[in-house]
Protein backbone atom coordinates (compact mmCIF):
# COMPACT_ATOMS: atom_id res chain seq x y z
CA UNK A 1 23.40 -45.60 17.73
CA UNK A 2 24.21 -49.51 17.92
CA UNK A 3 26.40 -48.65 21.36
CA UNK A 4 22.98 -46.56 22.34
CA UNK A 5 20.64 -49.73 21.23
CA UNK A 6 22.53 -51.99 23.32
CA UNK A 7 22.40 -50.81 26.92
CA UNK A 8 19.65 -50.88 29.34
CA UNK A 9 20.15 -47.92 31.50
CA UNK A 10 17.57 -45.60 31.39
CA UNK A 11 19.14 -42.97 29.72
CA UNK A 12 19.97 -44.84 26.79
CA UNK A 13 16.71 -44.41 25.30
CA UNK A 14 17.00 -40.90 24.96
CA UNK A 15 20.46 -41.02 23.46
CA UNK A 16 19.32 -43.62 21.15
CA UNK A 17 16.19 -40.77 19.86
CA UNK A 18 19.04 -38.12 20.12
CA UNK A 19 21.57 -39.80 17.83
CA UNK A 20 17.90 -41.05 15.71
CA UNK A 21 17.10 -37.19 15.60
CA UNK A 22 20.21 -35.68 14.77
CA UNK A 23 20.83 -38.71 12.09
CA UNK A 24 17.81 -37.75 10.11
CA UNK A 25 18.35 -33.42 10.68
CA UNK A 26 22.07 -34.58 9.18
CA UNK A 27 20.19 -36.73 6.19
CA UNK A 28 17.01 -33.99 5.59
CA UNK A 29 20.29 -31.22 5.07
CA UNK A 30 22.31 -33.17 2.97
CA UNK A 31 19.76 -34.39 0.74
CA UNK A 32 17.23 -31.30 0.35
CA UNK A 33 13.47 -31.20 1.30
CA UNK A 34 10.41 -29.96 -0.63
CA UNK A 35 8.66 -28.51 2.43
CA UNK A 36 6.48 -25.87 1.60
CA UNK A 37 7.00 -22.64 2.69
CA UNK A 38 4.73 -21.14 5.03
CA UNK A 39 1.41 -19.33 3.12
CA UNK A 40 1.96 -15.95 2.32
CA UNK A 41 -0.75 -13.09 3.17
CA UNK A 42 -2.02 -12.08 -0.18
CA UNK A 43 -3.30 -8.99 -0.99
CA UNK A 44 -6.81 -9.50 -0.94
CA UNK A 45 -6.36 -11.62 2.40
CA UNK A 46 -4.69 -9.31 4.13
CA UNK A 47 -7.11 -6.34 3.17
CA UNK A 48 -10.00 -8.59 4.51
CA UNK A 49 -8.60 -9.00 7.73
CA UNK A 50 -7.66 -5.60 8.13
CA UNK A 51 -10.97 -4.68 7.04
CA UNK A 52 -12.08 -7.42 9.62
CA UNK A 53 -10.03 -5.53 12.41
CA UNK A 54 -10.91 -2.01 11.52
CA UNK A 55 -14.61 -2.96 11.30
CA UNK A 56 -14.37 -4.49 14.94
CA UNK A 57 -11.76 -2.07 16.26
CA UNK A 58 -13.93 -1.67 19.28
CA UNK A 59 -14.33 -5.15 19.97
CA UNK A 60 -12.30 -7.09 21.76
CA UNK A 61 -10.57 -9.23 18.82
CA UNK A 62 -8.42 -12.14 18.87
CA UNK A 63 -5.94 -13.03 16.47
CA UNK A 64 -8.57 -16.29 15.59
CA UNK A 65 -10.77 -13.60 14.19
CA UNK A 66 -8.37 -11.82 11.68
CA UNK A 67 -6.89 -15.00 10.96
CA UNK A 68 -10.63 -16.89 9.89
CA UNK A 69 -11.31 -13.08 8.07
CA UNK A 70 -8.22 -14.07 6.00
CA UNK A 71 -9.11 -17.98 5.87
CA UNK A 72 -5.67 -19.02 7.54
CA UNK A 73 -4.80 -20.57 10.85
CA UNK A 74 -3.85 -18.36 13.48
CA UNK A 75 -0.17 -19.06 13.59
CA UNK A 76 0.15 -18.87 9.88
CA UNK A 77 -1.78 -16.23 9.67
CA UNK A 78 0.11 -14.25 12.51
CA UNK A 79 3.65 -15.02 10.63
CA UNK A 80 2.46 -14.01 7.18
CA UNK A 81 1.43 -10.80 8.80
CA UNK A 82 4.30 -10.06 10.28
CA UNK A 83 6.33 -10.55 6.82
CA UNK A 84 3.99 -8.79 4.79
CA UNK A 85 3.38 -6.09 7.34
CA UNK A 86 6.44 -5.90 9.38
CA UNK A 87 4.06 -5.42 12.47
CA UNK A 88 2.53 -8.30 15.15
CA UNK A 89 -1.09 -8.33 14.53
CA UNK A 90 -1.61 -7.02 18.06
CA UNK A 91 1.32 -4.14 17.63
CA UNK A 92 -1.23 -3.05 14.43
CA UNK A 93 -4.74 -3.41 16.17
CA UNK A 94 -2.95 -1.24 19.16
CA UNK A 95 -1.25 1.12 16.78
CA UNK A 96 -4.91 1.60 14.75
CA UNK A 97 -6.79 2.16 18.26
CA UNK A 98 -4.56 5.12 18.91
CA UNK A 99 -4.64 6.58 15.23
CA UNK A 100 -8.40 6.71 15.58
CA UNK A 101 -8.24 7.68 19.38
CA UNK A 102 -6.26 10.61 18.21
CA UNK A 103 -8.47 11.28 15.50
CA UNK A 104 -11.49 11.48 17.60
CA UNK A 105 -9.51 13.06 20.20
CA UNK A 106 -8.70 16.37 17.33
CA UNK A 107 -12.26 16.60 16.27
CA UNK A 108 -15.17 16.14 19.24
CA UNK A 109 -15.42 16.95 22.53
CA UNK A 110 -15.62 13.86 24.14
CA UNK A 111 -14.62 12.36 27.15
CA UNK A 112 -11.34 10.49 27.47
CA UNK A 113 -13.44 7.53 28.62
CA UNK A 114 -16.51 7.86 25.32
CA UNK A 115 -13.11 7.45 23.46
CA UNK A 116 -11.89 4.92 24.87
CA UNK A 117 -14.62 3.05 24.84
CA UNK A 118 -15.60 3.25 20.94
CA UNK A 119 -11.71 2.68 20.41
CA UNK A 120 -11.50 -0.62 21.76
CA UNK A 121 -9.18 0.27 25.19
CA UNK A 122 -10.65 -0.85 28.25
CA UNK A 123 -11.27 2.13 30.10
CA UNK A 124 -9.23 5.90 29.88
CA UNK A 125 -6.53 4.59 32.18
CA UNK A 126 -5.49 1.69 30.05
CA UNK A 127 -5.93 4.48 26.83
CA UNK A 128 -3.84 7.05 28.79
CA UNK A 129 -1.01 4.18 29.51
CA UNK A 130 -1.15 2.95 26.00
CA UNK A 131 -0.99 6.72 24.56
CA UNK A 132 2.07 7.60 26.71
CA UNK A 133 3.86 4.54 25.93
CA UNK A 134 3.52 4.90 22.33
CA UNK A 135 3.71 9.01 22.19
CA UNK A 136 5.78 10.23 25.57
CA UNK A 137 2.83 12.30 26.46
CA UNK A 138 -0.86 11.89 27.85
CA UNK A 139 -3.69 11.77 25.15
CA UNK A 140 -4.98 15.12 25.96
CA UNK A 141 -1.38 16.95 24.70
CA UNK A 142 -0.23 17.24 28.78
C-alpha cells in the first residue's frame, strides 16, 4: 500500500483502493463480523403475500407488490422467498397461473382466450407458450 501511496501514475489510485479493499476483506475474515443475516419470510409473511398474489393472480403484479404484502423490500423479500419456498417469486406466480388455467380449463367451457385473461397471461398465445413450456403439450390436451 505505501509503494501504491507513493506514485503518481494514474493507476496507482486504484491499486492503492485494491490493496485498501482486499486489506479490510483479509481483516473482516480474520476477525469475525456480526452482520445480520438477511430477514427470513415468516410464516404469516409469506402467507400474506401469497394471499396477496393469489388474490391479484390476474393482475399484472410486480415483485414490489408481494414484497410490501409481506412488509419487506423487494430484494429481501425475493431471497427469503426463494429459501423458504425454493421457487423465484415469478417461477410461483407463473406456476399458480397455470394450476388455475388448468383448473378452469377441466371444468367450463371457455375460450382459451376468457382463460387467459382471468389467469393473468396476456392473451392465449402467450398461455399456449407458457403451457407447453411447462407441460410438453398445448393447454387444450393436443
Amino acid at each position: 500500500m505505501w509503494v501504491a501511496a507513493n506514485r503518481t501514475d494514474p493507476a496507482a489510485g486504484l491499486d492503492l483502493d485494491g490493496a485498501f479493499l482486499t486489506m479490510l476483506g483479509e481483516l473482516i475474515a480474520a476477525c469475525g463480523h456480526n452482520l445480520t443475516a438477511a430477514p427470513k419470510l415468516s410464516d404469516r409473511r409469506l402467507a400474506r403475500a401469497v394471499d396477496y398474489a393469489e388474490t391479484h393472480i390476474a393482475a399484472s403484479l410486480t415483485v414490489g407488490e408481494l414484497a410490501g404484502a409481506a412488509c419487506m423490500s423487494p430484494s429481501a423479500f425475493s431471497r427469503a422467498f426463494r429459501a423458504a419456498t425454493g421457487e423465484t417469486p415469478w417461477a410461483f406466480i407463473r406456476r399458480r397461473r397455470l394450476e388455475r388455467a388448468g383448473e378452469r380449463m377441466a371444468r367450463t367451457d371457455d375460450t382459451l382466450m376468457q382463460i387467459a385473461a382471468d389467469c393473468g397471461f396476456t392473451d392465449a398465445s402467450h398461455l399456449a407458450r407458457c403451457w407447453k413450456r411447462a407441460y410438453g403439450t398445448t393447454p387444450r390436451g393436443g
